[in-house]
C-alpha atoms as a PDB file:
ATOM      1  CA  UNK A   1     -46.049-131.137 226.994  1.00  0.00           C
ATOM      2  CA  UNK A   2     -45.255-130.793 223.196  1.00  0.00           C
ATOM      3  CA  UNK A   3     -42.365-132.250 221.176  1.00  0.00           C
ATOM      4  CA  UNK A   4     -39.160-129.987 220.623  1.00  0.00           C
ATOM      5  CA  UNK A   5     -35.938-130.459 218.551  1.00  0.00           C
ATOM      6  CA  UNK A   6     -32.456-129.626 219.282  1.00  0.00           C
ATOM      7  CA  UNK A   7     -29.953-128.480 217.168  1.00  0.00           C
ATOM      8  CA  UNK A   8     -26.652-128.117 217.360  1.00  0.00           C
ATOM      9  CA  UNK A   9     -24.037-126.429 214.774  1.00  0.00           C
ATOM     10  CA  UNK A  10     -20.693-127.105 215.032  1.00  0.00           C
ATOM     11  CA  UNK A  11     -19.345-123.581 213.658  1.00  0.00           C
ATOM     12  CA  UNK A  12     -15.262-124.444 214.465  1.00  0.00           C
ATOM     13  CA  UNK A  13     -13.697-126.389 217.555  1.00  0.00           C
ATOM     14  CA  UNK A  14     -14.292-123.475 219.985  1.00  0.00           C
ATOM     15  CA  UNK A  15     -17.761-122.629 218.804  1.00  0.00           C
ATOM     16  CA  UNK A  16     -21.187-123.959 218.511  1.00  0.00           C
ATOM     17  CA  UNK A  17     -24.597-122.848 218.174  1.00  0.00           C
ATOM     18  CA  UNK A  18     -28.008-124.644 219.708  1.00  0.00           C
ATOM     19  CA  UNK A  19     -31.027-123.840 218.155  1.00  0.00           C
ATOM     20  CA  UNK A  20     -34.190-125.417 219.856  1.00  0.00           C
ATOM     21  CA  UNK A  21     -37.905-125.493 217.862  1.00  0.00           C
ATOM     22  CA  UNK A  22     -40.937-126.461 219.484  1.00  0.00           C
ATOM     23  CA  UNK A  23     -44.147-128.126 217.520  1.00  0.00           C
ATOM     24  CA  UNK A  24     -47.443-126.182 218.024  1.00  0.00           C
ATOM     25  CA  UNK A  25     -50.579-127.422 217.644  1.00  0.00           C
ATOM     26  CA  UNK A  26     -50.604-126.515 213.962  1.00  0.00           C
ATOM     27  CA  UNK A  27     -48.160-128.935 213.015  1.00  0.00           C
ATOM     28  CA  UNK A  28     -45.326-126.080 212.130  1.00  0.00           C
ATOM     29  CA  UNK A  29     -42.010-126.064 214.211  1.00  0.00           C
ATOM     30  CA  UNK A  30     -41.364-122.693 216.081  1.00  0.00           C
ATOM     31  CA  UNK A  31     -37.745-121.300 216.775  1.00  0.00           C
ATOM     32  CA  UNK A  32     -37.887-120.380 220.831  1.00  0.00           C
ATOM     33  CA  UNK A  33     -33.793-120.473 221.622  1.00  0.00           C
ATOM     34  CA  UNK A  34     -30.635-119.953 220.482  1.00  0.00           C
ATOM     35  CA  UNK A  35     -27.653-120.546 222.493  1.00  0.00           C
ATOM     36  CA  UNK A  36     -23.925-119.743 221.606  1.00  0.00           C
ATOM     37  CA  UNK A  37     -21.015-121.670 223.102  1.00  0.00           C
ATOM     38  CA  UNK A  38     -17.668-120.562 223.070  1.00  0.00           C
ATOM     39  CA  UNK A  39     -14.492-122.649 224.752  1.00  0.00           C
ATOM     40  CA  UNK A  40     -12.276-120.366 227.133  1.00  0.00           C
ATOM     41  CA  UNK A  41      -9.049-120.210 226.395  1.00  0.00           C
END
């Protein structure tokens, strides 16, 4: 188990991105996911 932080960018009303980091055992945060949402239309 390790600590992670989520992200989330709201780019416009149809569009986001999630970014997740993770903390490793060094102390520094590491990017491991991006995920791009986009509203049908």
């Amino acid at each position: 188990m390790t600590k992670y932080k989520d992200a989330i960018d709201f780019k416009s009303d149809d569009y986001r991105v999630l970014t997740s980091h993770m903390l490793g055992n060094d102390g520094q945060r590491y990017h491991f996911m991006t995920a791009h949402y986009r509203r049908k239309q």
